[in-house]
Protein backbone atom coordinates (compact mmCIF):
# COMPACT_ATOMS: atom_id res chain seq x y z
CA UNK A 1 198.97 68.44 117.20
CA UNK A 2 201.79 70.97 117.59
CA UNK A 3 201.63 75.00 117.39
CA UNK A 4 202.21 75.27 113.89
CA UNK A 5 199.71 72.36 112.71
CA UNK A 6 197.21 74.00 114.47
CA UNK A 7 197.36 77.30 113.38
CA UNK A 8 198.08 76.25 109.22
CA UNK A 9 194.82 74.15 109.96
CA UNK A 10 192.47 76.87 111.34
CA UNK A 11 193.62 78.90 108.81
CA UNK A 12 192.61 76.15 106.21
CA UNK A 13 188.84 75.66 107.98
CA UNK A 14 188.50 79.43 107.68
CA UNK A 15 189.41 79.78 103.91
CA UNK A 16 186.94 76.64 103.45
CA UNK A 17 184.13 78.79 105.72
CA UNK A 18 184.43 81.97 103.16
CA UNK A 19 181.28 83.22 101.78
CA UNK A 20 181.57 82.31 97.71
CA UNK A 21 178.81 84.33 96.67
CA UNK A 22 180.21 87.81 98.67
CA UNK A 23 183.17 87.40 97.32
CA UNK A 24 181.76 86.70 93.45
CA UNK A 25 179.75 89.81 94.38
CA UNK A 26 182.95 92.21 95.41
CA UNK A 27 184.74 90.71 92.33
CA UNK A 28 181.42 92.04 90.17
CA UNK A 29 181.26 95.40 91.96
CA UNK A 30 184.94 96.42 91.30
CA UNK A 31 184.49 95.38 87.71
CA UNK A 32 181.54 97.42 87.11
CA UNK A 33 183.83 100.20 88.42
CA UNK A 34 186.59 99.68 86.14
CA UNK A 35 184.28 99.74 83.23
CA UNK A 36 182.70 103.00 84.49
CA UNK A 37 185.88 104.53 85.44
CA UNK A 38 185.21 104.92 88.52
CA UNK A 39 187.86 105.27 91.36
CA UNK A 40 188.40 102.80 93.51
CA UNK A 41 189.64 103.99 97.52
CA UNK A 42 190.68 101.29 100.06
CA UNK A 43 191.80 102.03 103.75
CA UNK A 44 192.19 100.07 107.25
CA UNK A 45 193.89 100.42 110.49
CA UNK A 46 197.73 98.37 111.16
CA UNK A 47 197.79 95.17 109.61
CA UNK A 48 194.86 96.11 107.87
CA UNK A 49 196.52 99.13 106.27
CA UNK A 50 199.18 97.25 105.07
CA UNK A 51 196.56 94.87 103.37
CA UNK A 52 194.93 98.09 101.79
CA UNK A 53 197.75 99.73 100.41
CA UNK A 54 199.24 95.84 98.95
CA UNK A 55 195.42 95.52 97.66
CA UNK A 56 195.33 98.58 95.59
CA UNK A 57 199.23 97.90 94.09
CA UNK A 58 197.50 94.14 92.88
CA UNK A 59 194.69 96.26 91.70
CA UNK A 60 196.52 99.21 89.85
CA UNK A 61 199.07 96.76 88.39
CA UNK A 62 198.65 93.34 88.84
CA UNK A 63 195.16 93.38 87.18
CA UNK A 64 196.30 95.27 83.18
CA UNK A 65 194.72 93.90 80.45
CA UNK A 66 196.17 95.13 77.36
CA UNK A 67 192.79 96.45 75.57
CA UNK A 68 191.49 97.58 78.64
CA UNK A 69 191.23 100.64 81.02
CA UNK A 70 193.24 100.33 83.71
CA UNK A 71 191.87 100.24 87.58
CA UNK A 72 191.61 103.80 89.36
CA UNK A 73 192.90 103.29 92.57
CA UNK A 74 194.01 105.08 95.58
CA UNK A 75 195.02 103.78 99.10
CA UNK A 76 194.15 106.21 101.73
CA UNK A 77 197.17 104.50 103.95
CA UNK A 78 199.97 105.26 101.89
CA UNK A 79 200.23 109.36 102.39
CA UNK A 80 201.69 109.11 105.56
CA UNK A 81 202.30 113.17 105.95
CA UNK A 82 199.01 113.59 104.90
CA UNK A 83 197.11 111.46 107.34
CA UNK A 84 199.97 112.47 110.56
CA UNK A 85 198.31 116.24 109.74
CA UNK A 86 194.70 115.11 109.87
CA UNK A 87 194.95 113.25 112.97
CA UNK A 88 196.75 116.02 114.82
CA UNK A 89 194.87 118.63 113.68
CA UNK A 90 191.53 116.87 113.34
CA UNK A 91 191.07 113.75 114.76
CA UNK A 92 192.51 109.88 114.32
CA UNK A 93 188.52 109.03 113.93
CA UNK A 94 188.78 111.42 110.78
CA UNK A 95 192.45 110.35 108.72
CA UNK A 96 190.56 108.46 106.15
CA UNK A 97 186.77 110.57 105.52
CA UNK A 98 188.95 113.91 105.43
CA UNK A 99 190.59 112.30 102.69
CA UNK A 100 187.73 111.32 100.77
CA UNK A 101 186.24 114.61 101.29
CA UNK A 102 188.58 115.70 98.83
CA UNK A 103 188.65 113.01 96.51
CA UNK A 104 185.35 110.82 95.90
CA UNK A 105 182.90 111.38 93.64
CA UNK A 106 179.42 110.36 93.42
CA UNK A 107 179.76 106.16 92.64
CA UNK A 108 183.34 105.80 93.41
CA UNK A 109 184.21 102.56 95.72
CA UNK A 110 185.42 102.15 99.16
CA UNK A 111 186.63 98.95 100.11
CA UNK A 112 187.24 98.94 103.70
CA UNK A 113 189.26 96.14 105.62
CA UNK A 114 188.64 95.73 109.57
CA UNK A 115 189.60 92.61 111.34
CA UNK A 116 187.02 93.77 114.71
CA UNK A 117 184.44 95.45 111.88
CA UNK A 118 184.10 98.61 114.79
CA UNK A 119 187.09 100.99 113.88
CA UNK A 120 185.34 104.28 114.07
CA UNK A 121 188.09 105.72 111.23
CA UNK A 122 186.61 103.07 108.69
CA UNK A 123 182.70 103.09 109.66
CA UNK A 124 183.15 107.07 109.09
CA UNK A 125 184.36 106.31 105.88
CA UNK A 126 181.92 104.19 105.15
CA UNK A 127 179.04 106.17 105.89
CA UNK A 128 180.50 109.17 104.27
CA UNK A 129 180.50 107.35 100.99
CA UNK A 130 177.24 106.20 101.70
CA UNK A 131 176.68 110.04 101.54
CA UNK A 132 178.13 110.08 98.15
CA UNK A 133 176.20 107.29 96.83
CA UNK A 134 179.11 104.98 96.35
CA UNK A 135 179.71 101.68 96.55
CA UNK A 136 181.01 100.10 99.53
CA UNK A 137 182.78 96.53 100.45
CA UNK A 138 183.69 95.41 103.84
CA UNK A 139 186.32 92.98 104.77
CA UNK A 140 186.25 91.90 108.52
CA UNK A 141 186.87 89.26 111.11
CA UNK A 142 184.97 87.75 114.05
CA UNK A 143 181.73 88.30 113.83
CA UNK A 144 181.72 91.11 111.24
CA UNK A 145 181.38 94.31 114.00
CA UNK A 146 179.48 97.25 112.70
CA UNK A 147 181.24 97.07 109.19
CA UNK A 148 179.27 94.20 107.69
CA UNK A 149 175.76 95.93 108.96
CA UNK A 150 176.93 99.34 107.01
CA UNK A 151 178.55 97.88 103.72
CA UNK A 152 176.72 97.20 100.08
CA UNK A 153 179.01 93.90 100.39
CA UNK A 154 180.20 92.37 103.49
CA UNK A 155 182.26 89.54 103.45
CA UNK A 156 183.31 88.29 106.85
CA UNK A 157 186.06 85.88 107.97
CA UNK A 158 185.01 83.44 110.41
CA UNK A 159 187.53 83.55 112.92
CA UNK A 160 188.46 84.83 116.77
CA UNK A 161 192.12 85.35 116.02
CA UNK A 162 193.21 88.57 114.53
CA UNK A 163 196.36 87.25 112.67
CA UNK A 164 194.31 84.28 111.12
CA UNK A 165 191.54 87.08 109.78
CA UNK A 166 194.51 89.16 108.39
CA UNK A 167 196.10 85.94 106.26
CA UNK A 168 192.99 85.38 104.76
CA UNK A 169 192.05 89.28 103.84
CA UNK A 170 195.36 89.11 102.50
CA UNK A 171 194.28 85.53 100.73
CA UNK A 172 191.03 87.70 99.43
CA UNK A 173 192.67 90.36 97.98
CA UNK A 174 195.11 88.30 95.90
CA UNK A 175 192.05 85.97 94.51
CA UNK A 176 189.98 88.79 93.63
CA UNK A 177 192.90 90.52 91.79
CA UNK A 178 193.87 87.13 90.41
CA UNK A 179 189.83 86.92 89.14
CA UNK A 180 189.58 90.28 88.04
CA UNK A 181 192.33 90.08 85.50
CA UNK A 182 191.22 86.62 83.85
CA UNK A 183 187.12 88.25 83.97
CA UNK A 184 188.85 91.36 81.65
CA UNK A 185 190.76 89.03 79.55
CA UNK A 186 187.46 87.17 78.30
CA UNK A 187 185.23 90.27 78.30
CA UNK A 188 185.71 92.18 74.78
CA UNK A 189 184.95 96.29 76.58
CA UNK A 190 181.84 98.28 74.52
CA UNK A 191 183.12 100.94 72.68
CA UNK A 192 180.58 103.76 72.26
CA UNK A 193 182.54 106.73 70.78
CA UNK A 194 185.42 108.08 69.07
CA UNK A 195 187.47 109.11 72.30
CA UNK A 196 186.33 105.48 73.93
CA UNK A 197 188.59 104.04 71.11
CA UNK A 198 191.02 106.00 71.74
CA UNK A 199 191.58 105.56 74.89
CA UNK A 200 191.57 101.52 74.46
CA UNK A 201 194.09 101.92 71.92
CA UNK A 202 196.33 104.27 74.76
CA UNK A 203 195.84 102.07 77.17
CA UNK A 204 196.88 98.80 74.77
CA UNK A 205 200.11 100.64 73.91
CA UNK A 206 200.76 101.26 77.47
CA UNK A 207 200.46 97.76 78.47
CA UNK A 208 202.93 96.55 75.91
């Protein structure tokens, strides 16, 4: 078996080795915060960055449903300025909790994507919204590092090599966006008052 078969078929026993119910479980917690309008915040280090700011453009856009709120989302990776000041004047351990200091509110979501689980910029993070009694989802590699002992819902990628784990958070994010949209197209959203309607009907007009 050459290079290339080898790595396409690792990749393959690791996306066969993902844990269903985790991910049925992130897919259920980021649905109960789009019906609550709650604001979703995702973050992670390099490659893992990159995964959290394409994560939250799937989730902000690829997921409308005309008749239905769109997703609040914000990636802490994408204000570049903003997180250059922090860790100068701060400290690199502090780019992503200084941001949420500012931003979350009580029940908001972080999902937070490590491929060793032990960045000390994301467990922060974590454990800061913690603090604010949010929600928190871990994506991670190896053998989950301190991430999947400190998130609500950990779902870990079986695998030693760090570009593998990255294909298949990248694999995770599109399937849960992918689920996400078809889950809002069958579910009819309550309506409970005057400016609820309202705002359906805004958002429906939006979406055409």
């Amino acid at each position: 078996m050459d290079s290339v078969q080898r790595y396409l078929q690792e990749v393959q026993h690791t996306l066969a080795a993902l844990p269903l119910e985790r991910i049925h479980n992130v897919v259920d917690v980021l649905l109960g915060a789009n019906y609550e309008g709650r604001t979703v915040f995702t973050l992670g280090n390099g490659g893992s960055a990159a995964t959290a700011s394409h994560f939250a453009c799937d989730l902000g856009k690829g997921t409308i449903t005309p008749g239905r709120p769109r997703f609040r989302v914000i990636a802490l990776t994408d204000n570049v300025p903003l997180m250059t000041a922090w860790s100068n004047d701060a400290s690199y351990e502090d780019v992503f909790v200084e941001q949420l200091k500012s931003l979350m509110r009580r029940g908001d979501v972080v999902l937070a994507i490590s491929g060793s689980g032990n960045s000390p910029n994301v467990l922060r993070a974590v454990e800061f919204a913690h603090s604010m009694e949010g929600i928190t989802i871990g994506f991670s590699g190896f053998g989950g590092g301190q991430l999947s002992t400190l998130v609500d819902v950990p779902v870990v990628t079986s695998n030693d090599c760090m570009e593998q784990i990255e294909d298949v958070h990248i694999v995770l994010c599109h399937l849960i966006a992918t689920v996400l949209r078809e889950r809002m197209r069958e579910i009819e959203p309550p309506v409970s008052s005057t400016s609820d309607t309202a705002e359906v009907r805004r958002e429906s007009e939006e979406c055409r």
